[in-house]
N, C-alpha and C. Protein backbone atom coordinates (compact mmCIF):
# COMPACT_ATOMS: atom_id res chain seq x y z
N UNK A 1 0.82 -1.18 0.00
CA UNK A 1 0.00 0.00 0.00
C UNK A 1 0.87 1.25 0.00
N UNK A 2 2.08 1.36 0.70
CA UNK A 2 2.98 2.56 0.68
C UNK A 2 3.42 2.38 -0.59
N UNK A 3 3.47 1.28 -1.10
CA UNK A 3 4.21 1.68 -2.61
C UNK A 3 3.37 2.25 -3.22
N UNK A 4 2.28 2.13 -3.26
CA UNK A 4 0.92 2.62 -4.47
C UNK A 4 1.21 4.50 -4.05
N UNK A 5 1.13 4.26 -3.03
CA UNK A 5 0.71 6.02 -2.68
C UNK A 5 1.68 6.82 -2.95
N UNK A 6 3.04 6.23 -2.93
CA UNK A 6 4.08 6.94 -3.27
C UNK A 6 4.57 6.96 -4.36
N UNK A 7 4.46 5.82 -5.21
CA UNK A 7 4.48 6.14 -6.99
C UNK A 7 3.24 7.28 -7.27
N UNK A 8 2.25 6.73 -6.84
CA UNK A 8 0.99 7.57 -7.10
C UNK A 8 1.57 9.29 -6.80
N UNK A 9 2.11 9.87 -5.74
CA UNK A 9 2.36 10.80 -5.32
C UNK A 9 3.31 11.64 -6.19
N UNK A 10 4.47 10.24 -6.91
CA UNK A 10 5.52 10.70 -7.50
C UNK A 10 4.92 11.10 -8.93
N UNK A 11 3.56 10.27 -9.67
CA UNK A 11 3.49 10.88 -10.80
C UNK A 11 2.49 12.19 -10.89
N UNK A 12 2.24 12.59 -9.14
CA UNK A 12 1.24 14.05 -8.92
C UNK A 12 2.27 14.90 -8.31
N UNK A 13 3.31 14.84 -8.54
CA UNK A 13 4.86 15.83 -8.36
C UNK A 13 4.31 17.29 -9.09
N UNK A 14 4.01 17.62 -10.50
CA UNK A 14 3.94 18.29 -10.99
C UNK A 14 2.44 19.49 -10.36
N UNK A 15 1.37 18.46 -9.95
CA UNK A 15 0.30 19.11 -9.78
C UNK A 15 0.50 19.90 -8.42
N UNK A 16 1.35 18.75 -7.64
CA UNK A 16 1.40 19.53 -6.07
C UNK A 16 2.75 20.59 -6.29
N UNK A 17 3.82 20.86 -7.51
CA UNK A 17 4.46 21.48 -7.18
C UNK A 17 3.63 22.97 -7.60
N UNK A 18 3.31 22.67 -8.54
CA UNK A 18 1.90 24.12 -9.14
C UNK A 18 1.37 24.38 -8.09
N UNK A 19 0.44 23.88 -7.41
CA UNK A 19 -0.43 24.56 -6.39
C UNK A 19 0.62 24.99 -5.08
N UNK A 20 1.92 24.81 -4.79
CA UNK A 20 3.44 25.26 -4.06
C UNK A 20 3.03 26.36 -4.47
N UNK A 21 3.32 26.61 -5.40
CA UNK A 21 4.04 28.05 -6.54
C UNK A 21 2.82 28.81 -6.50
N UNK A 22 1.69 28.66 -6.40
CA UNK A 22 0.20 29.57 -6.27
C UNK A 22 0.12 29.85 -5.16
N UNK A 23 0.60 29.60 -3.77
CA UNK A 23 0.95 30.09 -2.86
C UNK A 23 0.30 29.53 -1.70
N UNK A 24 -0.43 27.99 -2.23
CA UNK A 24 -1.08 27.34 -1.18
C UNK A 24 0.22 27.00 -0.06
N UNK A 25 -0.33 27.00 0.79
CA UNK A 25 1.13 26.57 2.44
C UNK A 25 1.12 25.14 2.36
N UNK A 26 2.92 24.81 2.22
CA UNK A 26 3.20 23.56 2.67
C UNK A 26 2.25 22.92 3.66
N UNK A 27 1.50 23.15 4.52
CA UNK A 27 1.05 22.51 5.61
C UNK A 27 -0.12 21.92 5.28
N UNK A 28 -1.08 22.81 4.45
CA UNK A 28 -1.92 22.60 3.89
C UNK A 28 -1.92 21.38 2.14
N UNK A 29 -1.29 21.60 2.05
CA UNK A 29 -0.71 20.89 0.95
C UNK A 29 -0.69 19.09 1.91
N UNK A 30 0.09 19.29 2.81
CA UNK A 30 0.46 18.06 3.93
C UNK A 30 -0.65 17.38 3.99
N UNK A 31 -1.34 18.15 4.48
CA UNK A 31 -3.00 18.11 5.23
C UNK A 31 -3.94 17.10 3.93
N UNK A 32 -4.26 17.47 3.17
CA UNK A 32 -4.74 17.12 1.87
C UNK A 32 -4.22 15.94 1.66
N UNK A 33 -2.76 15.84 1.16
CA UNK A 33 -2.27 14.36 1.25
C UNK A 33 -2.63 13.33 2.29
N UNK A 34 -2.27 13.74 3.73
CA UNK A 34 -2.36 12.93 4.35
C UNK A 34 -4.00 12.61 4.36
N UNK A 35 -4.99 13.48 4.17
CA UNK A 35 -6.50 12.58 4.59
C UNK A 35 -6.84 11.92 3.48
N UNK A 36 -6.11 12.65 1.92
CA UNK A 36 -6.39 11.25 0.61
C UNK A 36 -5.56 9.98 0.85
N UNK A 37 -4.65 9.93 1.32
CA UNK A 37 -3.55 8.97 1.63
C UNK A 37 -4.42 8.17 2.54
N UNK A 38 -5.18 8.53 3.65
CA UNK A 38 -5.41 8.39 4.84
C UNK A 38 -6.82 7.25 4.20
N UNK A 39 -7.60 7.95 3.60
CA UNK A 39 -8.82 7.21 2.78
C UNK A 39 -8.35 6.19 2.07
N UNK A 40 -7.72 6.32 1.10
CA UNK A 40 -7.19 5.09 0.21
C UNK A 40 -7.09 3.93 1.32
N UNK A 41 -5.64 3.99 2.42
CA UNK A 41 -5.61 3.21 3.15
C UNK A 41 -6.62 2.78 4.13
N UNK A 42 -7.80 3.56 4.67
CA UNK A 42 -8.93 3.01 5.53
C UNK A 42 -9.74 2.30 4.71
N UNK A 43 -9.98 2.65 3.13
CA UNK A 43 -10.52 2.05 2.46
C UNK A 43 -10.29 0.37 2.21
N UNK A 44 -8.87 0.22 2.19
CA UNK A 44 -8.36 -0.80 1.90
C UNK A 44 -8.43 -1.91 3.01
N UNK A 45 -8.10 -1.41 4.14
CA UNK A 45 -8.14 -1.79 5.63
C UNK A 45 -9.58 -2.45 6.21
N UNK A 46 -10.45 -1.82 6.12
CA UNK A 46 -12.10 -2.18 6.16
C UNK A 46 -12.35 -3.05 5.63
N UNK A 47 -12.25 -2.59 4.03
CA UNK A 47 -12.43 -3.88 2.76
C UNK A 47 -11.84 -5.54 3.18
N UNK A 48 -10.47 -4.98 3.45
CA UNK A 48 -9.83 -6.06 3.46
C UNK A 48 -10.30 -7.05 4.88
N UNK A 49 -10.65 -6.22 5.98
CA UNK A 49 -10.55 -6.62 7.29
C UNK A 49 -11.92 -7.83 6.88
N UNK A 50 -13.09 -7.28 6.15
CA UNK A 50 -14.47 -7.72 5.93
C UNK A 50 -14.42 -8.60 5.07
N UNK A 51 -13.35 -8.71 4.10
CA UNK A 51 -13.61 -10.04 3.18
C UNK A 51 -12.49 -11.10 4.16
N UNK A 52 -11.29 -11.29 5.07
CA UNK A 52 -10.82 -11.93 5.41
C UNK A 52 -12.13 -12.49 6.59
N UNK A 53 -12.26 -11.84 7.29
CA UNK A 53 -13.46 -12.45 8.13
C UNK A 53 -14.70 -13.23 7.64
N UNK A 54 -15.48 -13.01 6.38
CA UNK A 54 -16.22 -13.50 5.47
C UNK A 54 -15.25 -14.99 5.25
N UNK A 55 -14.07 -14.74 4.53
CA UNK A 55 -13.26 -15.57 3.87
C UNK A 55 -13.38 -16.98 5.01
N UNK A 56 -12.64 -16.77 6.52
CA UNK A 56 -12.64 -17.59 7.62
C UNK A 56 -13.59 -17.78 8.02
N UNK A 57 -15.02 -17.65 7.67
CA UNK A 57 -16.16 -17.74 8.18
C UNK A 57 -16.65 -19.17 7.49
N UNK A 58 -16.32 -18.62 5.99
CA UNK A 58 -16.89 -19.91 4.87
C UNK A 58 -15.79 -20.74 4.77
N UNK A 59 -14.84 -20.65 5.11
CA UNK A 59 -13.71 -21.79 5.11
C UNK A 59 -13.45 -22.50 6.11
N UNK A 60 -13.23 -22.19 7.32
CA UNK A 60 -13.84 -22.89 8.27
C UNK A 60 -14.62 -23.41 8.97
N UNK A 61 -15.50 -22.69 8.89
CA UNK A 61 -16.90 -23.66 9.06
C UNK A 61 -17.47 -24.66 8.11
N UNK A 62 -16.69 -24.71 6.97
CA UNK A 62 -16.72 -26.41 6.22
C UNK A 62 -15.70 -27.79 6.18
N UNK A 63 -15.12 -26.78 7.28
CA UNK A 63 -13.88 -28.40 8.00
C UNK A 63 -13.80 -28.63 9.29
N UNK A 64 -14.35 -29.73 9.07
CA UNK A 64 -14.84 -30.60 10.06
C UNK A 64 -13.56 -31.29 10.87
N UNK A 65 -13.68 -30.95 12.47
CA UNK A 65 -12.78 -30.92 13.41
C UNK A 65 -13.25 -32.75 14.31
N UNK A 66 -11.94 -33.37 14.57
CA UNK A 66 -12.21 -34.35 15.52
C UNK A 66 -11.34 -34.57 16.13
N UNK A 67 -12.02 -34.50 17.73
CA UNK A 67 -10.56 -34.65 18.56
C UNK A 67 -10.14 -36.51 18.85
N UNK A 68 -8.69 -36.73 19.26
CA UNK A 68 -8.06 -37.53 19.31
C UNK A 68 -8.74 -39.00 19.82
N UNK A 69 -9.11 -40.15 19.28
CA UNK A 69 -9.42 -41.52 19.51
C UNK A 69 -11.16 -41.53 19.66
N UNK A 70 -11.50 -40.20 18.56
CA UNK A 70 -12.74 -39.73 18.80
C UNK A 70 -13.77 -41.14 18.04
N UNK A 71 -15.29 -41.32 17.66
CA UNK A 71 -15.73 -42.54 16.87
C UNK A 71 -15.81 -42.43 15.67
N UNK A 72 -15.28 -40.79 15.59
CA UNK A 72 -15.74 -40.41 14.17
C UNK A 72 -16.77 -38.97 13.90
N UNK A 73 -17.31 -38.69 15.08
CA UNK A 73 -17.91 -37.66 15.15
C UNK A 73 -17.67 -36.11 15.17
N UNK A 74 -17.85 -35.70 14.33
CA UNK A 74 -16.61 -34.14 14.37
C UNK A 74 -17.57 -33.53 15.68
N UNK A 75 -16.54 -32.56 16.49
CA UNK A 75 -16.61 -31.29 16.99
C UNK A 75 -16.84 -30.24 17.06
N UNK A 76 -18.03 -30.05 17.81
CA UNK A 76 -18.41 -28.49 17.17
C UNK A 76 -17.27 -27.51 18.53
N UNK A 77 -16.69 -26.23 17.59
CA UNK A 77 -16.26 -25.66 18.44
C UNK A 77 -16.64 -24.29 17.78
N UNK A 78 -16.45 -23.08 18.48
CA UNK A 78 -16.70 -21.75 18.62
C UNK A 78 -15.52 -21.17 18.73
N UNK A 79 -15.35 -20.71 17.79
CA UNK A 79 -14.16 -19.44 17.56
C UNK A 79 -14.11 -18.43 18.51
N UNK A 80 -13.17 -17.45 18.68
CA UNK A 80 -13.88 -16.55 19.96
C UNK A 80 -12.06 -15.35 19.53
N UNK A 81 -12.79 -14.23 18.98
CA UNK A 81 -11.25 -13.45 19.30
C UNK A 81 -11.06 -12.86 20.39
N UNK A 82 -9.87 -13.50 20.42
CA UNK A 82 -8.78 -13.29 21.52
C UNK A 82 -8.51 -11.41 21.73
N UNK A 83 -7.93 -11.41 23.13
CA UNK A 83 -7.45 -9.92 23.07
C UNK A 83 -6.25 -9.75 22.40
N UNK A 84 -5.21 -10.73 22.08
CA UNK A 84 -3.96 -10.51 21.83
C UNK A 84 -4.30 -10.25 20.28
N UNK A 85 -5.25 -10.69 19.60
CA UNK A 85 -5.66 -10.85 18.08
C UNK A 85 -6.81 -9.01 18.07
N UNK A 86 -6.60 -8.78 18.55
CA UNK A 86 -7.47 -6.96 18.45
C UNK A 86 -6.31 -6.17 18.61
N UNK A 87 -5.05 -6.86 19.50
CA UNK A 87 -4.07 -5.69 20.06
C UNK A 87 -2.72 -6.10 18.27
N UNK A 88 -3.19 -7.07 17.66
CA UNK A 88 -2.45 -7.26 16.47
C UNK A 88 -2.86 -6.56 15.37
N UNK A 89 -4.67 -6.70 15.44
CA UNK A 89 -5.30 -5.58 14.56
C UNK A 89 -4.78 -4.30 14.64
N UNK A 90 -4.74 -3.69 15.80
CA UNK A 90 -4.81 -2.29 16.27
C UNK A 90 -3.38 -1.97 15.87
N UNK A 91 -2.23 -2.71 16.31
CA UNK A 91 -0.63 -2.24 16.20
C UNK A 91 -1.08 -2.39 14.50
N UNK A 92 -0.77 -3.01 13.62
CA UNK A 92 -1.21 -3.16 12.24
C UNK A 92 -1.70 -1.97 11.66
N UNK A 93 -2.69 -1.54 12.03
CA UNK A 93 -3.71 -0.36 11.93
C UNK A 93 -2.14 1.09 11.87
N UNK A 94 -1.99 1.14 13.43
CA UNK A 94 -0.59 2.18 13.20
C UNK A 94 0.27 1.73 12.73
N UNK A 95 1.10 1.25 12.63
CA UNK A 95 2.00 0.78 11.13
C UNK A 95 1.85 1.69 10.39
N UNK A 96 0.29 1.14 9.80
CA UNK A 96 -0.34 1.48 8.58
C UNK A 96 -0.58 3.05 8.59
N UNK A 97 -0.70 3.71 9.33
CA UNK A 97 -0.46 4.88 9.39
C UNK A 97 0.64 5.80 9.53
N UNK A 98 1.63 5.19 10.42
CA UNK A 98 3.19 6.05 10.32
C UNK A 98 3.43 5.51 8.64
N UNK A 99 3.05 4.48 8.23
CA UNK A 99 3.23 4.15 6.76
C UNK A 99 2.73 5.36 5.86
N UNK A 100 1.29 5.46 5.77
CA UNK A 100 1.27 6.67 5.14
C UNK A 100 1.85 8.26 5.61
N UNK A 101 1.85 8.27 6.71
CA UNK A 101 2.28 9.78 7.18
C UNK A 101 4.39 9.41 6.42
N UNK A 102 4.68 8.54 6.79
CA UNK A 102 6.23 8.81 5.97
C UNK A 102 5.82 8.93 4.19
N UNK A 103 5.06 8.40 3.87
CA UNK A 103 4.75 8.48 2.67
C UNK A 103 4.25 9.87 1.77
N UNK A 104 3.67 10.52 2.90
CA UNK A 104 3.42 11.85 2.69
C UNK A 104 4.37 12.49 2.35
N UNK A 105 5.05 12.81 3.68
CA UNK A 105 6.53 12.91 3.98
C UNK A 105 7.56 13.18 2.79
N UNK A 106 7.51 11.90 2.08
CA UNK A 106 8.44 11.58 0.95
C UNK A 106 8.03 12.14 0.30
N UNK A 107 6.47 12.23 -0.63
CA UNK A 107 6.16 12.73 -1.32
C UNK A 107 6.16 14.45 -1.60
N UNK A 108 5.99 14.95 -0.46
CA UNK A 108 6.27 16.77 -0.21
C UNK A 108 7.63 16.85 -0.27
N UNK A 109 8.78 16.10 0.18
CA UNK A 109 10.01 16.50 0.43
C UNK A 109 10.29 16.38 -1.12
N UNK A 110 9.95 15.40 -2.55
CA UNK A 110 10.20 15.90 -3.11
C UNK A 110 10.09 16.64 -4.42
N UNK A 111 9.07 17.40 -3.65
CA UNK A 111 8.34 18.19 -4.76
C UNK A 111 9.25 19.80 -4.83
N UNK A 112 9.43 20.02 -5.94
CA UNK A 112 10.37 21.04 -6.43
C UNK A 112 9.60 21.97 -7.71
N UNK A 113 10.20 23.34 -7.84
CA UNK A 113 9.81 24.20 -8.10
C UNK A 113 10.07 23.68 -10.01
N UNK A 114 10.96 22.54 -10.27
CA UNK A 114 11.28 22.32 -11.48
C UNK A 114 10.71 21.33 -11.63
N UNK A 115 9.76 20.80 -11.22
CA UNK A 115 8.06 19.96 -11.28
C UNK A 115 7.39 20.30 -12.25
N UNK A 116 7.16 21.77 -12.25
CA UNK A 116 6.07 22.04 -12.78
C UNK A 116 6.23 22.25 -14.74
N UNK A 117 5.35 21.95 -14.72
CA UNK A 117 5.78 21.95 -16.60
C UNK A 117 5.81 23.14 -17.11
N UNK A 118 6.58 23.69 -17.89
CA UNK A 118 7.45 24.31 -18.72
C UNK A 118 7.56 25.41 -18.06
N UNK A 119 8.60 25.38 -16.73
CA UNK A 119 9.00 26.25 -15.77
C UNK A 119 10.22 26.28 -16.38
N UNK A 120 11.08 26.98 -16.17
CA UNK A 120 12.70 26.98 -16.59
C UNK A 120 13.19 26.32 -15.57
N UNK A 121 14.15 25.57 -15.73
CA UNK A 121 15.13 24.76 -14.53
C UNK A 121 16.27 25.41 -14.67
């Protein structure tokens, strides 16, 4: 996902160095990136979180469990998330965010005034 946003960023070099030069503020410029940056990745995150759970829902619940010297009768058991499996979500989650905020980062640091098309360099 940091790769997408930051090629993505690198081939909008030109647009963000133009709106530099019109006199919008670096900060603001920041700002913008980071909540499109910020969407892409919540987008992805949700999506993804909702089809893996779907995914383990229909895949495991069609394999049939039997415990040891059993007659043959599978096991019903109940899944149950754990706290250590929310505190893996959650660290994941920030990752995923110092991920995009460096990505930002990269992308403003290198936007230059010889970006913009047919500026003199």
């Amino acid at each position: 996902m940091t790769f997408v946003i930051v090629s993505d960023g690198r081939r909008r070099r030109n647009e963000i160095a133009s709106l530099s030069m019109t006199g919008i503020p670096t900060r603001t410029l920041r700002r913008a990136l980071l909540y499109e940056n910020a969407v892409v990745l919540g987008v992805a995150l949700v999506v993804g979180t909702i089809v893996g759970f779907v995914a383990d829902s229909l895949a495991l619940s069609s394999l049939p469990e039997f415990s040891a010297g059993s007659s043959g009768v599978p096991i019903a058991t109940a899944r149950t998330r754990s706290p250590p499996f929310f505190c893996a979500v959650g660290a994941l989650a920030l990752l995923l965010a110092g991920a995009v905020e460096l990505a930002t980062r990269s992308i403003l640091r290198g936007v230059r005034d010889r970006h913009v098309r047919g500026s003199k360099q």
